[in-house]
N, C-alpha and C. Protein backbone atom coordinates (compact mmCIF):
# COMPACT_ATOMS: atom_id res chain seq x y z
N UNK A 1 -152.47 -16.14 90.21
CA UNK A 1 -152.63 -14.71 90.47
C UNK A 1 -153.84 -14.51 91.39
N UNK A 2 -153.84 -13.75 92.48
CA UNK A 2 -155.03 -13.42 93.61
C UNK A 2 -156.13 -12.88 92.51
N UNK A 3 -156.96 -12.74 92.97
CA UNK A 3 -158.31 -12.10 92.95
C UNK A 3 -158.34 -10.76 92.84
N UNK A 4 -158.90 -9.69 92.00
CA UNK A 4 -158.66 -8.70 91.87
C UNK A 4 -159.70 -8.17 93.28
N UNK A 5 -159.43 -7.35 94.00
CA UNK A 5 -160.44 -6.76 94.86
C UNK A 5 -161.18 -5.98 94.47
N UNK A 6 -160.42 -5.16 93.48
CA UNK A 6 -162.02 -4.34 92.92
C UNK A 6 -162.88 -4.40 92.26
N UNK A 7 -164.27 -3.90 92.02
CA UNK A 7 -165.39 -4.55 91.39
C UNK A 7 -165.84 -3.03 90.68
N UNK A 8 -165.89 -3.26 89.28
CA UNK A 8 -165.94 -1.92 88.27
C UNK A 8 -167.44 -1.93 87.62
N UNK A 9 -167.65 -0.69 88.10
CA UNK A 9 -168.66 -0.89 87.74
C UNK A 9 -169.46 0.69 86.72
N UNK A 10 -170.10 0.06 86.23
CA UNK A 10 -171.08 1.03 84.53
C UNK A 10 -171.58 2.75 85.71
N UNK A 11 -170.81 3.50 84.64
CA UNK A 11 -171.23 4.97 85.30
C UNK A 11 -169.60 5.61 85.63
N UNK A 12 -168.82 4.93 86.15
CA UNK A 12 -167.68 4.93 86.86
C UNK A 12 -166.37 5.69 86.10
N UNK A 13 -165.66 6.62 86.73
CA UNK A 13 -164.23 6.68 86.18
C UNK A 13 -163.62 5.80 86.82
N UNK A 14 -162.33 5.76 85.86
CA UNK A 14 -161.17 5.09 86.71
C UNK A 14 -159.88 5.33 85.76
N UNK A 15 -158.49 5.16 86.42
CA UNK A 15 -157.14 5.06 85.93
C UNK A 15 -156.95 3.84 85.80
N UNK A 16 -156.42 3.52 84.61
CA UNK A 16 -155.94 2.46 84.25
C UNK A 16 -154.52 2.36 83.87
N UNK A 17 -153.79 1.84 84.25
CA UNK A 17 -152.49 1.40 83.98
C UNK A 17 -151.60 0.87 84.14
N UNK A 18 -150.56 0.36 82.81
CA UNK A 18 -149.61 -0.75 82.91
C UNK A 18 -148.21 -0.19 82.24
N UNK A 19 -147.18 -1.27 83.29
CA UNK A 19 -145.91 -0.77 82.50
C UNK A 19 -145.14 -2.29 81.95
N UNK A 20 -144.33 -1.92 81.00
CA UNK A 20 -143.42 -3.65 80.89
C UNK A 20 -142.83 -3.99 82.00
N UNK A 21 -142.59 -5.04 81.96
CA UNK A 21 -141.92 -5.94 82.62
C UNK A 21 -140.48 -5.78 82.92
N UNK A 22 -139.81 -5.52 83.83
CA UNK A 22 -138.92 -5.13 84.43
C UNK A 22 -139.06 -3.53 84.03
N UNK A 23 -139.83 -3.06 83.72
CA UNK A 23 -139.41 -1.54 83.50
C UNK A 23 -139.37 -1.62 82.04
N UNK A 24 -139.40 -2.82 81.48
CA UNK A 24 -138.73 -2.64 79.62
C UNK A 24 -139.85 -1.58 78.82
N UNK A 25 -139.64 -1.50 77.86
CA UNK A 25 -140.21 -0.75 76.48
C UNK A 25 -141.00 -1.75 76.06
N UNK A 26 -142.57 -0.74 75.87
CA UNK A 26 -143.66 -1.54 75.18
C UNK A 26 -144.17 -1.22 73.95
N UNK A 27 -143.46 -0.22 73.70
CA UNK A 27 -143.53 0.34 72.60
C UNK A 27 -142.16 0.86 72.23
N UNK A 28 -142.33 0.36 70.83
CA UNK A 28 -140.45 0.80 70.18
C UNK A 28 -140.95 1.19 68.85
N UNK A 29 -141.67 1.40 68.30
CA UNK A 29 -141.76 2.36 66.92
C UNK A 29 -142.89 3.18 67.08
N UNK A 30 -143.30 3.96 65.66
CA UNK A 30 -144.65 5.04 65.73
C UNK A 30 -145.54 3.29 65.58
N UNK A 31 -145.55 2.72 64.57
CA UNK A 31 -146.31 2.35 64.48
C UNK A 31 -147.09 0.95 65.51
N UNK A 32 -146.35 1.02 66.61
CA UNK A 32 -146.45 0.19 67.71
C UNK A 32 -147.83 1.64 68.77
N UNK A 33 -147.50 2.34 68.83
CA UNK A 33 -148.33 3.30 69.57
C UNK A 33 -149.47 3.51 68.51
N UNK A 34 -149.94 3.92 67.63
CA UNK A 34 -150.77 3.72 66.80
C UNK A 34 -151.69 2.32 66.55
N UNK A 35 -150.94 0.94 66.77
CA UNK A 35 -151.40 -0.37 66.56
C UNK A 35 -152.81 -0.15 67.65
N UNK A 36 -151.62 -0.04 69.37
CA UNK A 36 -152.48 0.27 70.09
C UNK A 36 -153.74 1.00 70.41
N UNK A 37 -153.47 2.21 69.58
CA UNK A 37 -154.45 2.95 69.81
C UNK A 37 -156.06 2.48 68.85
N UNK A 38 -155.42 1.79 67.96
CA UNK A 38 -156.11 1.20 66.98
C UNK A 38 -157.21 0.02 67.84
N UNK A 39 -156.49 -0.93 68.45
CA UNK A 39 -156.69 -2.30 68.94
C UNK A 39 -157.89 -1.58 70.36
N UNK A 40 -156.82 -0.46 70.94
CA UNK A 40 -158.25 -0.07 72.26
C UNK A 40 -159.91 0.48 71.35
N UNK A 41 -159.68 0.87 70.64
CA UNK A 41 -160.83 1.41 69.71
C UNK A 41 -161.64 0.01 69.39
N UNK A 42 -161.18 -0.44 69.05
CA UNK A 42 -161.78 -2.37 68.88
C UNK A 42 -162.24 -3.08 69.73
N UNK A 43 -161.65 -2.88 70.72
CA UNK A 43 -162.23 -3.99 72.20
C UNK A 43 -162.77 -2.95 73.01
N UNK A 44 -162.70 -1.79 73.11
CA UNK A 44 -163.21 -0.63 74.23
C UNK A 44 -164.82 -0.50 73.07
N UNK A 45 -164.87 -0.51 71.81
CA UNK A 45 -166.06 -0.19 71.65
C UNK A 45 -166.89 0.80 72.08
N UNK A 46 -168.64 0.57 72.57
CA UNK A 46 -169.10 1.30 73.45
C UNK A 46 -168.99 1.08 75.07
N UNK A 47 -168.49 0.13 75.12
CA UNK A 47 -167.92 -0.14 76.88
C UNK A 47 -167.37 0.75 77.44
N UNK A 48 -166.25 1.03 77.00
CA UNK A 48 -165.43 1.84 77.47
C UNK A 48 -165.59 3.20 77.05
N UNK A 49 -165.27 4.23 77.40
CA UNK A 49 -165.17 5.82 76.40
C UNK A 49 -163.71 6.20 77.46
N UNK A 50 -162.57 6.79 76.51
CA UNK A 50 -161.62 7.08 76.92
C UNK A 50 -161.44 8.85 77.03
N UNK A 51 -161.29 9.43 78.53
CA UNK A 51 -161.38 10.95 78.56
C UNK A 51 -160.24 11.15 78.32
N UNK A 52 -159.13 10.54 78.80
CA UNK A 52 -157.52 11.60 78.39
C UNK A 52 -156.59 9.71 78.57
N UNK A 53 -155.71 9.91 77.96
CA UNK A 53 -154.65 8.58 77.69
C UNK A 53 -153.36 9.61 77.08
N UNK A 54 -152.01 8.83 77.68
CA UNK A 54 -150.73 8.85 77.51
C UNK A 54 -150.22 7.22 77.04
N UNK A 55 -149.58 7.05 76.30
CA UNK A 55 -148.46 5.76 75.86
C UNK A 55 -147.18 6.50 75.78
N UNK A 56 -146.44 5.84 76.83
CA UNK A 56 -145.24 6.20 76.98
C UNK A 56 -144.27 5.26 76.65
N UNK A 57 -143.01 5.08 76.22
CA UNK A 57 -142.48 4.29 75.34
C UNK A 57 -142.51 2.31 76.26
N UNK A 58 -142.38 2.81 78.24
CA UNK A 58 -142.25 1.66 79.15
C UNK A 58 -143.50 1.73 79.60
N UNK A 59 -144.85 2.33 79.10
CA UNK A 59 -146.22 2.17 80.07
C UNK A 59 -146.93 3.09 79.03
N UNK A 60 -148.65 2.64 79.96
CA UNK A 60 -149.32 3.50 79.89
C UNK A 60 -150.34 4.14 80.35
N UNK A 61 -151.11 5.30 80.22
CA UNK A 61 -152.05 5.57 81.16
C UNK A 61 -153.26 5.75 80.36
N UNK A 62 -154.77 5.33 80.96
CA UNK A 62 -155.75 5.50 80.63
C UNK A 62 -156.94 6.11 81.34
N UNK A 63 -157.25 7.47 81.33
CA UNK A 63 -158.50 7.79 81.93
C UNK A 63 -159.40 7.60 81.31
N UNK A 64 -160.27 6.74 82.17
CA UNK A 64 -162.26 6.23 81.46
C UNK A 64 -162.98 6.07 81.85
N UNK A 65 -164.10 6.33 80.91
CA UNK A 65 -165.46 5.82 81.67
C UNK A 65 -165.88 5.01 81.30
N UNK A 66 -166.34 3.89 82.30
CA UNK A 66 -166.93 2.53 81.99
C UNK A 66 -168.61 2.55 81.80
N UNK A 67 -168.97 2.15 80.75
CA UNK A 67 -170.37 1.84 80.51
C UNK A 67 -170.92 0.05 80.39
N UNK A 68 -170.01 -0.34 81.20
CA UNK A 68 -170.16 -2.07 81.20
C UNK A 68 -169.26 -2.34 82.75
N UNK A 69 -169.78 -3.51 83.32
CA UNK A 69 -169.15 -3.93 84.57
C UNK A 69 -168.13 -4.50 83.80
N UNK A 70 -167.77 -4.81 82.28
CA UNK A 70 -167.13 -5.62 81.88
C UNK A 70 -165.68 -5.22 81.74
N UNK A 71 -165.07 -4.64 82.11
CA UNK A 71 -163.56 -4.34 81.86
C UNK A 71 -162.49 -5.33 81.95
N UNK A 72 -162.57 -6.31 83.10
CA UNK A 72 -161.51 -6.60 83.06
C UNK A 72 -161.57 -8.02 81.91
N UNK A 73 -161.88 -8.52 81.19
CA UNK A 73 -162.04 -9.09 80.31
C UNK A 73 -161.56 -7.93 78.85
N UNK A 74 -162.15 -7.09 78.94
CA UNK A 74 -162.02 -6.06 77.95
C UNK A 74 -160.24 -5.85 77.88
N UNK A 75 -159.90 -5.58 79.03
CA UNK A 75 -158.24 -4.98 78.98
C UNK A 75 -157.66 -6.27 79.33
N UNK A 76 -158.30 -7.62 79.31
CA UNK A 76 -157.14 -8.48 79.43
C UNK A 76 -157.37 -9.29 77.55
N UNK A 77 -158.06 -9.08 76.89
CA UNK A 77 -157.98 -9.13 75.58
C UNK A 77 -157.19 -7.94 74.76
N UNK A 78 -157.11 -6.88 75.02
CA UNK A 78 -156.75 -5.71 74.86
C UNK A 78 -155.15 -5.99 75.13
N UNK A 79 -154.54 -6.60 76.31
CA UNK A 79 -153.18 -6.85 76.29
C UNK A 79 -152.77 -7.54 76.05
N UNK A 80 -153.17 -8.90 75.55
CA UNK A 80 -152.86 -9.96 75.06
C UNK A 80 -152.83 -9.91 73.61
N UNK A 81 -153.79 -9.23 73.21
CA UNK A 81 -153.73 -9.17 71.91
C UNK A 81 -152.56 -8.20 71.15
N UNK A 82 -152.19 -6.99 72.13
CA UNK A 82 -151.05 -6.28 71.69
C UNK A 82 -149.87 -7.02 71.88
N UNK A 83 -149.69 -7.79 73.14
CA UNK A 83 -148.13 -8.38 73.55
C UNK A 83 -148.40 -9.30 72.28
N UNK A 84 -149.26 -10.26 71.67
CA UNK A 84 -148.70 -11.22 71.02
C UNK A 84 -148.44 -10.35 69.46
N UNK A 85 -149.26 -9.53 69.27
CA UNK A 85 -148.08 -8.33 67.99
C UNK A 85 -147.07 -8.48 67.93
N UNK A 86 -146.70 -7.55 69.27
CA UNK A 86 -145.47 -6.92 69.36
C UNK A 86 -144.36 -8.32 69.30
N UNK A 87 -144.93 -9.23 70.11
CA UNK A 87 -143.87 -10.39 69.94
C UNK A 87 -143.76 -10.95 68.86
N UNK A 88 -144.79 -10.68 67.89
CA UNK A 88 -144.63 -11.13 66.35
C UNK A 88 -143.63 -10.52 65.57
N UNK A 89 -143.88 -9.51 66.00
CA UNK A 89 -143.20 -8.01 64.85
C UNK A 89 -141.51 -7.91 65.11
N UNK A 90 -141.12 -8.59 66.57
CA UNK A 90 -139.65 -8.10 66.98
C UNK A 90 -139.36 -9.76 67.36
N UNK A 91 -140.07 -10.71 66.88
CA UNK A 91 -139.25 -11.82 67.05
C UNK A 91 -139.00 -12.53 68.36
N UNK A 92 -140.04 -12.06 69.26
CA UNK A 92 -139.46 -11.94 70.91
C UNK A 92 -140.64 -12.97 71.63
N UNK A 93 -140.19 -13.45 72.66
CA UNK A 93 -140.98 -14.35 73.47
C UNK A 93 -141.16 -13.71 74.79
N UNK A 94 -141.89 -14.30 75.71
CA UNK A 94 -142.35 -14.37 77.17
C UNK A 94 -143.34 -12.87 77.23
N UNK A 95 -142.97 -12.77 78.55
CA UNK A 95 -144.41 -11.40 78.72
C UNK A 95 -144.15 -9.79 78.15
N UNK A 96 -144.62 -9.19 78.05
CA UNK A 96 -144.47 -8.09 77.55
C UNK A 96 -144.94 -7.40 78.92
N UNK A 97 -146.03 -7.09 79.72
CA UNK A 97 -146.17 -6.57 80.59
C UNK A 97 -146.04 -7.27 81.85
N UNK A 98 -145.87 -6.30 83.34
CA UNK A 98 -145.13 -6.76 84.30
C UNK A 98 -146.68 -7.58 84.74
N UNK A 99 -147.59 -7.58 84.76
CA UNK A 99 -148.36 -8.30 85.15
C UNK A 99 -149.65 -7.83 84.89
N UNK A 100 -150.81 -7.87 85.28
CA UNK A 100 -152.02 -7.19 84.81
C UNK A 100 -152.39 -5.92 84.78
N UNK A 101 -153.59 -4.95 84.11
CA UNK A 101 -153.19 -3.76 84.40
C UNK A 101 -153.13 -3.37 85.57
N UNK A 102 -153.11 -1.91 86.36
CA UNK A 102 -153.71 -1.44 87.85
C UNK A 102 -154.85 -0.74 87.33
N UNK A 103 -156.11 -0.53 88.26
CA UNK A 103 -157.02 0.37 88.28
C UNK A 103 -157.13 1.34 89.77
N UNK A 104 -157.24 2.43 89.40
CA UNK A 104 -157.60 3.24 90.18
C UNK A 104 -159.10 4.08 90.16
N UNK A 105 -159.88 3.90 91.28
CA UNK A 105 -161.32 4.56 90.78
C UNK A 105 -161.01 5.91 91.23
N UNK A 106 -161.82 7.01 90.12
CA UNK A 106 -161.80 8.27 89.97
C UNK A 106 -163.06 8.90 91.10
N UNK A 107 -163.02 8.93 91.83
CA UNK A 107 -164.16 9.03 92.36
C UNK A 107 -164.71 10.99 93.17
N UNK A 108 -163.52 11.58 92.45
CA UNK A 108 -164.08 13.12 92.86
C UNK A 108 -163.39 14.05 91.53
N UNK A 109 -164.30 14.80 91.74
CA UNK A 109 -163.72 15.68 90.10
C UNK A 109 -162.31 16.34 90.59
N UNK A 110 -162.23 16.82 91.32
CA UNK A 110 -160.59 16.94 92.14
C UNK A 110 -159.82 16.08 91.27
N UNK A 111 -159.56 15.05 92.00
CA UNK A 111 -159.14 13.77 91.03
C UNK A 111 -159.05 14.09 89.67
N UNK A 112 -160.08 13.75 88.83
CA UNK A 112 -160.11 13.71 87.64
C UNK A 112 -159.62 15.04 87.11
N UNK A 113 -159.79 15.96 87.47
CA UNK A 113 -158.66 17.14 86.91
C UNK A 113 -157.51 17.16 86.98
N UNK A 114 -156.88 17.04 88.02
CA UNK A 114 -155.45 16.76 88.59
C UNK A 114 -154.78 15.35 87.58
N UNK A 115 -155.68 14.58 87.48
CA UNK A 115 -155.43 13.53 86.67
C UNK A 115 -155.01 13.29 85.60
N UNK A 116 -156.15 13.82 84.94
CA UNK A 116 -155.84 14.36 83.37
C UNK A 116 -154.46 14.92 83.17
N UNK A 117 -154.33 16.35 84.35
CA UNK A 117 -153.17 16.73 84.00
C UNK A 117 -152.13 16.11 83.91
N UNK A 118 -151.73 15.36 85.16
CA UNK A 118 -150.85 14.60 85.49
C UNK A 118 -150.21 13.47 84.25
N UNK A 119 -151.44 12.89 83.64
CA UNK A 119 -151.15 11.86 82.45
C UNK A 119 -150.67 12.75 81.32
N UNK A 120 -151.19 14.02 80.86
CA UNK A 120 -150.85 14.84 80.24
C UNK A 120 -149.38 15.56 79.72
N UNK A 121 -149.17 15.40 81.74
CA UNK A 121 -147.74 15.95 81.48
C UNK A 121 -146.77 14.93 81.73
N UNK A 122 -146.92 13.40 81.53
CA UNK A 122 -146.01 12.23 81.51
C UNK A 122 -144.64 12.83 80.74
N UNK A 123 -144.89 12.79 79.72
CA UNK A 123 -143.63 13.02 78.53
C UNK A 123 -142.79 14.31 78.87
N UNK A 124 -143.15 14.96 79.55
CA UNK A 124 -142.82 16.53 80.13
C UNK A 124 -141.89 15.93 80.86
N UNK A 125 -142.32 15.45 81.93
CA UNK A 125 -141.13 15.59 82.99
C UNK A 125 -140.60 14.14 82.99
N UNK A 126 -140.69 13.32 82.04
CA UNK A 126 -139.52 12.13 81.65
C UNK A 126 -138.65 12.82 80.43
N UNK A 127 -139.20 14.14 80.89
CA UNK A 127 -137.99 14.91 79.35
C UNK A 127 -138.12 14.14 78.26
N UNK A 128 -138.91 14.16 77.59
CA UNK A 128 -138.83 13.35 76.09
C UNK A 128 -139.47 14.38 75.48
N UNK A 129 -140.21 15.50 75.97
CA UNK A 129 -140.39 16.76 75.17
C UNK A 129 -140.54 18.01 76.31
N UNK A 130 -140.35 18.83 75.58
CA UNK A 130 -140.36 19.96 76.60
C UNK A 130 -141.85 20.96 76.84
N UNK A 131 -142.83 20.29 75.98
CA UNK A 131 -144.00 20.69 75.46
C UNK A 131 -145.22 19.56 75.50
N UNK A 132 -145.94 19.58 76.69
CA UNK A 132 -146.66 18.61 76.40
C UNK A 132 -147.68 18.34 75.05
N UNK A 133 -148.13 19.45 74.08
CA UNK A 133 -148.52 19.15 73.41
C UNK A 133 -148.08 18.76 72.11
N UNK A 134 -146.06 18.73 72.38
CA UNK A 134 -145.43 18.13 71.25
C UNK A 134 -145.49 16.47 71.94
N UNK A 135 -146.17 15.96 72.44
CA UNK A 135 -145.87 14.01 72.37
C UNK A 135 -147.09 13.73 71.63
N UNK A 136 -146.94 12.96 70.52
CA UNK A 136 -147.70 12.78 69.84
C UNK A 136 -149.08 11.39 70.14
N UNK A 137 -148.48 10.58 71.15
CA UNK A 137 -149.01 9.43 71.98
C UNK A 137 -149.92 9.89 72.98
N UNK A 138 -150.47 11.18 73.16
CA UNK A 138 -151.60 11.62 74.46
C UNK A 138 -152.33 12.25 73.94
N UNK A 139 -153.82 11.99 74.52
CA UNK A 139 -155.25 12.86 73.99
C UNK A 139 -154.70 14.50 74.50
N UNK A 140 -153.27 14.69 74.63
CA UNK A 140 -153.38 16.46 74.79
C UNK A 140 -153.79 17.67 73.59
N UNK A 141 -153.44 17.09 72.65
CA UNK A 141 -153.40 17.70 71.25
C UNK A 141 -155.11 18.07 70.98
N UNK A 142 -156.20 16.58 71.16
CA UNK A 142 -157.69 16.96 71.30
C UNK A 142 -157.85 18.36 72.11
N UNK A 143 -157.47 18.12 73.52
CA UNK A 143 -157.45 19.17 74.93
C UNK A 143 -157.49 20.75 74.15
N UNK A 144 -156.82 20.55 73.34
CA UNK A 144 -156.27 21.83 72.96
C UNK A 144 -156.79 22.65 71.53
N UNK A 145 -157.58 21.61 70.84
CA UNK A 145 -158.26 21.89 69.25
C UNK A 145 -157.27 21.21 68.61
N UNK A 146 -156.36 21.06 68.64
CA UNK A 146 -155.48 21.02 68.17
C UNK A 146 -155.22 19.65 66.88
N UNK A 147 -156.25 18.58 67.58
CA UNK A 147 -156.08 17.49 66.53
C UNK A 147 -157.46 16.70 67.18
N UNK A 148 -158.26 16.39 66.19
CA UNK A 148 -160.09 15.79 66.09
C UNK A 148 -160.08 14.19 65.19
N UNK A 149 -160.87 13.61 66.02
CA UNK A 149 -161.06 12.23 65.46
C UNK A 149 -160.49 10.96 66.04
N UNK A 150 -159.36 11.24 67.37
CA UNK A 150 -159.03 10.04 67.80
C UNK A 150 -160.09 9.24 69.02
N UNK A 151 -159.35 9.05 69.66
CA UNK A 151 -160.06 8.17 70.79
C UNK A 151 -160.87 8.91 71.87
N UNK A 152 -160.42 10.24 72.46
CA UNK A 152 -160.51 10.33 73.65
C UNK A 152 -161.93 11.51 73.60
N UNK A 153 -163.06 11.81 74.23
CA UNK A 153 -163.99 12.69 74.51
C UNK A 153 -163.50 13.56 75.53
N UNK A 154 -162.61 14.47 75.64
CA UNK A 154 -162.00 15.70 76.55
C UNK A 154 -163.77 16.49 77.11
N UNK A 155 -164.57 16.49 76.75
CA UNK A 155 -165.72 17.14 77.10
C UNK A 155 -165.65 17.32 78.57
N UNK A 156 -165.61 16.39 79.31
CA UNK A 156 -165.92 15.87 80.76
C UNK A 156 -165.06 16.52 81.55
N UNK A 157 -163.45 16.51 81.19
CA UNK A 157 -162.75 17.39 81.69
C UNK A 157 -162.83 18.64 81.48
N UNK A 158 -162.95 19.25 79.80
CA UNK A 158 -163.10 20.78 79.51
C UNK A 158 -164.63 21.39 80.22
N UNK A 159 -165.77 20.55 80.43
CA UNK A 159 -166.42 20.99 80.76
C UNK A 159 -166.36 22.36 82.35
N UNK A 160 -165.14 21.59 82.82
CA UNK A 160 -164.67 22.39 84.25
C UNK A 160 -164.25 23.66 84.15
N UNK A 161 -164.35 23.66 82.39
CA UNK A 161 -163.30 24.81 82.24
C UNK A 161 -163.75 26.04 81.50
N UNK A 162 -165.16 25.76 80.65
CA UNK A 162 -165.65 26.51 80.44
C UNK A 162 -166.52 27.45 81.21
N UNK A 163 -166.93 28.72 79.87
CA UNK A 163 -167.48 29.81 80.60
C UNK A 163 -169.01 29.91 80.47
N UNK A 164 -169.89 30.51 80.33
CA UNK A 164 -171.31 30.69 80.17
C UNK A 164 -171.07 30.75 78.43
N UNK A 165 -170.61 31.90 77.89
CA UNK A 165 -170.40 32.51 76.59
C UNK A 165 -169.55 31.45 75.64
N UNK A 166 -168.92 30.45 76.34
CA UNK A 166 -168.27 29.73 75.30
C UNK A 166 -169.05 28.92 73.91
N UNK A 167 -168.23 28.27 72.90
CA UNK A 167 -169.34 27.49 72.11
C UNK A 167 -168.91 26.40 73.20
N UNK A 168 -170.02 25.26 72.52
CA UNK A 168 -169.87 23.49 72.77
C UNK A 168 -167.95 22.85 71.96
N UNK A 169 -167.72 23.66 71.22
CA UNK A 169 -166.83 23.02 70.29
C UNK A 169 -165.30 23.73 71.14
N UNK A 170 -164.39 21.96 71.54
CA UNK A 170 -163.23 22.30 71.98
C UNK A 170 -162.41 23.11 70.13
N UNK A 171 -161.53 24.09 70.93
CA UNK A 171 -160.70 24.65 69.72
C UNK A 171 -161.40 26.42 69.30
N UNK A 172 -162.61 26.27 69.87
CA UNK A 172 -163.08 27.69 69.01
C UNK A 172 -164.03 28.13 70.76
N UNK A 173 -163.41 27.54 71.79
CA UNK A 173 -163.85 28.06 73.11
C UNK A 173 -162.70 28.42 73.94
N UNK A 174 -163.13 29.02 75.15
CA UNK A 174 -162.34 29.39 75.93
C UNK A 174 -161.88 28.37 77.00
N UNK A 175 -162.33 26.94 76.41
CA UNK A 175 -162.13 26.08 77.64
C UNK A 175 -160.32 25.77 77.56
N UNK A 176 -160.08 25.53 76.34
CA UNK A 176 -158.77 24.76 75.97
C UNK A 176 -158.17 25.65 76.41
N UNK A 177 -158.11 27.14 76.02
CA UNK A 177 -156.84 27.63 76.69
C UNK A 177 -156.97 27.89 77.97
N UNK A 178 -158.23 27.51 78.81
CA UNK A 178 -157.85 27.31 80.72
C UNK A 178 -157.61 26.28 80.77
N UNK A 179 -157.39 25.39 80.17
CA UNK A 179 -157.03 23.73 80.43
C UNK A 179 -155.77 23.97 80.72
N UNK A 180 -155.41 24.37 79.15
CA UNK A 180 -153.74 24.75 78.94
C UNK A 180 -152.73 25.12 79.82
N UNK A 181 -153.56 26.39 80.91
CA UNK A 181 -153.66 27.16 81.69
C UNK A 181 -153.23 26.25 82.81
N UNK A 182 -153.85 25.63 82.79
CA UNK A 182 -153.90 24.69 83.96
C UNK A 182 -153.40 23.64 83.96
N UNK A 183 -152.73 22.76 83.03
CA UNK A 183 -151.68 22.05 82.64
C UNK A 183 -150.45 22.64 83.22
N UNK A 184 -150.12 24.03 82.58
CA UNK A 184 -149.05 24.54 82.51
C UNK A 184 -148.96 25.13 83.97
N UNK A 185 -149.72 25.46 84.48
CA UNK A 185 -149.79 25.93 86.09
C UNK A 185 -149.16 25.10 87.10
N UNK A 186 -148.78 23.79 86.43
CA UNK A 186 -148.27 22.16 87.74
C UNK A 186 -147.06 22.34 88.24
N UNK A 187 -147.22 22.42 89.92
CA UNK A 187 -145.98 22.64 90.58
C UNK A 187 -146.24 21.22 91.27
N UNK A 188 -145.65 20.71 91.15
CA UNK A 188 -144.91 19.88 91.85
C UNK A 188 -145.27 19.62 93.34
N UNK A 189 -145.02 20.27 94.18
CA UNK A 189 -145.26 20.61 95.60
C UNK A 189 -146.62 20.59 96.29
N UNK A 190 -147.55 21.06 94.72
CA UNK A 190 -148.81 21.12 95.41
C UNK A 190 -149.93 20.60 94.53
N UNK A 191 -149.07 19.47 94.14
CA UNK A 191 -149.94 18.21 93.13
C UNK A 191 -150.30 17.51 94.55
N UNK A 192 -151.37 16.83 94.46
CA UNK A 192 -151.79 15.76 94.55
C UNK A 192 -151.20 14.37 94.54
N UNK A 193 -150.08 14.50 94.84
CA UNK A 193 -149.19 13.05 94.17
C UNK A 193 -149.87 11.96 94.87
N UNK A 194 -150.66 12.00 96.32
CA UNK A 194 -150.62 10.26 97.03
C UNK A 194 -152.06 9.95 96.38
N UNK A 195 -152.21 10.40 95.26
CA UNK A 195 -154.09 10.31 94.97
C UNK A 195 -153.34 9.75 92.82
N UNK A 196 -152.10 9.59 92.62
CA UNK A 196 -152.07 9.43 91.51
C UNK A 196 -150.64 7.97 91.14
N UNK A 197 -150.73 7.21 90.04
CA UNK A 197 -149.48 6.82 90.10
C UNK A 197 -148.11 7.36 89.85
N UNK A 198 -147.11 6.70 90.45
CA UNK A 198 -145.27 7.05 90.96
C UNK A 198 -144.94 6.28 89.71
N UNK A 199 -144.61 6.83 88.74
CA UNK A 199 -143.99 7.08 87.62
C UNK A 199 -142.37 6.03 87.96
């Protein structure tokens, strides 16, 4: 395998993401999306801090901030350690993903808003719900008050969204419902698409 060209470095956003191998399913039960979410909490530690993530049943997406040059060690333990699960649990051999993750650096808040959304509304427009905050696999539910304690710190993004008068606390401010706002605002036409990944 070549040399990765990019060099990641502490301070930094970036997109992270991988899909199976030929397109297959990397996840086939609840408790396969949960394992994961479990296992990134373990190896991401304080290295990593995750702002918004989607797991979609053939991929997934990760917005983060790196507090270590160390990532790619981090997410190549991180996938190895899930593919050899999953190959435990279903009896199955060879690779689980099509090859290593991709990274994309976040490098303007443009970006990172558009971003968020974009990962947000995965499950939306692969029709698997008609509601992004019914997929139960994306930090949207945090975005929104809606559910506290998983992985992801939404701060960084809601911060764009609050007002002078708001509290600090997503759920009892006015940020979530301009997020919402702004989730639900995505046309198509005047996304950003050559600045994100082709689904």
């Amino acid at each position: 395998m070549p040399p990765r060209n990019m060099t990641f470095c502490s301070g930094c956003y970036y997109h992270l993401y991988n899909r199976g191998v030929n397109k297959e399913r990397i996840f086939f039960e609840r408790e396969n999306y949960l394992f994961f979410l479990r296992r990134a909490r373990e190896y991401f530690g304080s290295a990593v801090s995750i702002v918004a993530y989607c797991l979609m049943p053939t991929h997934y997406h990760l917005l983060i901030n790196l507090a270590s040059d160390n990532l790619a060690p981090i997410m190549s333990s991180l996938g190895m350690s899930y593919a050899r699960a999953i190959n435990v649990r279903f009896e199955r051999t060879g690779p689980l993903f099509q090859g290593r993750f991709c990274a994309k650096l976040v490098d303007k808040d443009e970006y990172l808003l558009h971003l968020s959304r974009y990962i947000h509304l995965n499950p939306v427009v692969a029709k698997l719900v008609q509601k992004a905050e019914d997929w139960e696999y994306s930090s949207y539910r945090e975005y929104l008050g809606l559910r506290h304690g998983t992985l992801p710190n939404p701060d960084v993004v809601l911060a764009h969204f609050k007002t002078p008068g708001d509290s600090q606390s997503p759920g009892v401010s006015g940020a979530d419902a301009s997020y919402r706002a702004f989730v639900e605002s995505y046309q198509e036409s005047t996304a950003i698409q050559h600045l994100l990944f082709d689904d």
